[in-house]
Protein backbone atom coordinates (compact mmCIF):
# COMPACT_ATOMS: atom_id res chain seq x y z
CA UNK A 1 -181.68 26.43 -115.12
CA UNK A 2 -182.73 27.31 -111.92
CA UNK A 3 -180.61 29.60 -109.09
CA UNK A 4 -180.09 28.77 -105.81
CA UNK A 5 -182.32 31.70 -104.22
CA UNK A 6 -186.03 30.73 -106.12
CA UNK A 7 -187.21 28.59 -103.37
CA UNK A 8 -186.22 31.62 -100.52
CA UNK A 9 -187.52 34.42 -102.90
CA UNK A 10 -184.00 36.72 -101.95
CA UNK A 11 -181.41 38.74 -103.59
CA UNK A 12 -178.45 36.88 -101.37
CA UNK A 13 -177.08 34.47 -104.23
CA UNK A 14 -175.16 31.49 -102.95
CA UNK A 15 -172.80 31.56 -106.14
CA UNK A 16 -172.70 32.94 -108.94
CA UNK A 17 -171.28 31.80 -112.85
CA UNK A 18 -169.89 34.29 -114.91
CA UNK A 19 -168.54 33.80 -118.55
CA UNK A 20 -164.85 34.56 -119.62
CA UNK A 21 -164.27 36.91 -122.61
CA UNK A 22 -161.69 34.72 -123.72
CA UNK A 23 -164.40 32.48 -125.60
CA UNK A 24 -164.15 33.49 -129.07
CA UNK A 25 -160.49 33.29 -129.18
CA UNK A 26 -159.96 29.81 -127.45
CA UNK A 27 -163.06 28.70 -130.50
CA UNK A 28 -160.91 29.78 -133.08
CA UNK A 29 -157.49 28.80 -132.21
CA UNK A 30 -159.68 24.80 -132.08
CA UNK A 31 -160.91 25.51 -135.58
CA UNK A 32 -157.22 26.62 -136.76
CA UNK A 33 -155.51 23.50 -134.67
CA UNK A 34 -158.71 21.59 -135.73
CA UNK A 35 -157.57 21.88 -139.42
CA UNK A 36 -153.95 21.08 -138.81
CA UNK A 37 -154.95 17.98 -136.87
CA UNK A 38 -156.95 17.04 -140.03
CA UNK A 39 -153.80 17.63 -142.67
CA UNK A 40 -151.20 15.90 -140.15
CA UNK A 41 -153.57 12.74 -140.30
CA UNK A 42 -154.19 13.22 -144.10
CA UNK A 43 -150.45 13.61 -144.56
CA UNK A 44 -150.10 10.17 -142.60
CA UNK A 45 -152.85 8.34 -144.11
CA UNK A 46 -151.59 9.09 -147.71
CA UNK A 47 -147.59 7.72 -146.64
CA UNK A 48 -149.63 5.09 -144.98
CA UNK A 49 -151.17 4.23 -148.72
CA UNK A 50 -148.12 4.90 -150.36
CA UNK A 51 -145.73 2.42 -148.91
CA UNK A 52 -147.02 0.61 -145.46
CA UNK A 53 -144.47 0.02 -142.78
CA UNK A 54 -145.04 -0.75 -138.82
CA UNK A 55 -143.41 3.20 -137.80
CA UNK A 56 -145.63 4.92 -139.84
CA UNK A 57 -148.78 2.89 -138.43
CA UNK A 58 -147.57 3.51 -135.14
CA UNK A 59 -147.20 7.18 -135.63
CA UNK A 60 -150.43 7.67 -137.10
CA UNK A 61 -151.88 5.71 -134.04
CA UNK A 62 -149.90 7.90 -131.67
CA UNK A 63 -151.17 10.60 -133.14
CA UNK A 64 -154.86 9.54 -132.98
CA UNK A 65 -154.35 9.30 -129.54
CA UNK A 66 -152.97 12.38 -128.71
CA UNK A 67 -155.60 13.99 -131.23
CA UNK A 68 -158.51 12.02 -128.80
CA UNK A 69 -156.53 13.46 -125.58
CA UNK A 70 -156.98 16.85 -127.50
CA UNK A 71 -160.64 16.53 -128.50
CA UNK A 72 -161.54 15.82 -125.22
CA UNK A 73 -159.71 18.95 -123.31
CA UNK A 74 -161.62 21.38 -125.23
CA UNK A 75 -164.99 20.96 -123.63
CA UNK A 76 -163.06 23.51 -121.10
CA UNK A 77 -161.88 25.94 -123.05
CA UNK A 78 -164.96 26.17 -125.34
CA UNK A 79 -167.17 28.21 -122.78
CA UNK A 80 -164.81 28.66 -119.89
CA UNK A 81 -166.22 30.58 -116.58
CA UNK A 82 -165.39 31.94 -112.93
CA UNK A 83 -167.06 30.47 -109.96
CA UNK A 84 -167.44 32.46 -106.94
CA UNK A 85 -169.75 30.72 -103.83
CA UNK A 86 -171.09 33.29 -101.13
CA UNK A 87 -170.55 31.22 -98.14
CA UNK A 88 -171.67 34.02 -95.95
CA UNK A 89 -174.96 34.18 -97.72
CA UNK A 90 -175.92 30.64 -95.89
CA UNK A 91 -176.55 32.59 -92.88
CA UNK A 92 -179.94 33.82 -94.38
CA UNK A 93 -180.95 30.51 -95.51
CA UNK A 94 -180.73 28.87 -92.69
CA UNK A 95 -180.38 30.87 -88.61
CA UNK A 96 -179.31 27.55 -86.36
CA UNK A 97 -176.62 24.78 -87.53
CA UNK A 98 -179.90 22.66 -87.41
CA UNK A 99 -181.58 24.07 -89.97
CA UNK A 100 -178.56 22.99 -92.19
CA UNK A 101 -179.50 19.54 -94.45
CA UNK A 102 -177.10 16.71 -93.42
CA UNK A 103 -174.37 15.55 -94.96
CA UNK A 104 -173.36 11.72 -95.38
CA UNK A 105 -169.77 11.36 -96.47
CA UNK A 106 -168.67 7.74 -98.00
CA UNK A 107 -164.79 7.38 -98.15
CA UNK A 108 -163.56 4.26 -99.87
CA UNK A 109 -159.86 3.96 -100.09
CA UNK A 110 -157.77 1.94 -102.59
CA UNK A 111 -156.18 -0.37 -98.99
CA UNK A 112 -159.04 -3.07 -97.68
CA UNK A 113 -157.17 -2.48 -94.68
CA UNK A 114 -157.60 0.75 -93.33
């Protein structure tokens, strides 16, 4: 992955990315949640087979959604980080406001009207 100062050759970084310690923790509280997830759906699949009715369907499907909603919030929390930018490290990169690249900004609103 490259950093921001290769092309400049400096020390100033522009940001920087550091890694929470928190990582190993938030991994296995998914694996433990992971496997009650698993026996809640088991446990509905198996009243499902046992007698069918139209509640337990629906909770089974509610709870595939909310297990999708789930699934998909712990690309976060898997290998969370910091951020911090160095906006006052720009000044080396470039002296005058010219030497800055241009920026085109697009804003499309939801009203045709304004």
């Amino acid at each position: 992955m490259g950093s921001s100062t290769e092309s400049h050759g400096s020390a100033l970084p522009l940001h920087t990315c550091v890694v929470k310690r928190r990582t190993s923790a938030n991994r296995l509280f998914a694996i433990v949640y992971s496997f009650a997830i698993l026996s809640l759906l088991y446990h509905h699949y198996t009243a499902l087979l046992h007698s069918f009715n139209m509640v337990s369907f629906l909770i089974l499907l509610a709870d595939v959604v909310l297990v999708f909603m789930w699934t998909t919030s712990q690309a976060f929390r898997m290998r969370p980080v910091e951020r911090l930018v160095f906006v006052e490290h720009l000044e080396h990169y470039a002296r005058n406001i010219s030497d800055y690249p241009r920026l085109d900004v697009f804003i499309c609103t939801a009203d045709p009207f304004n």
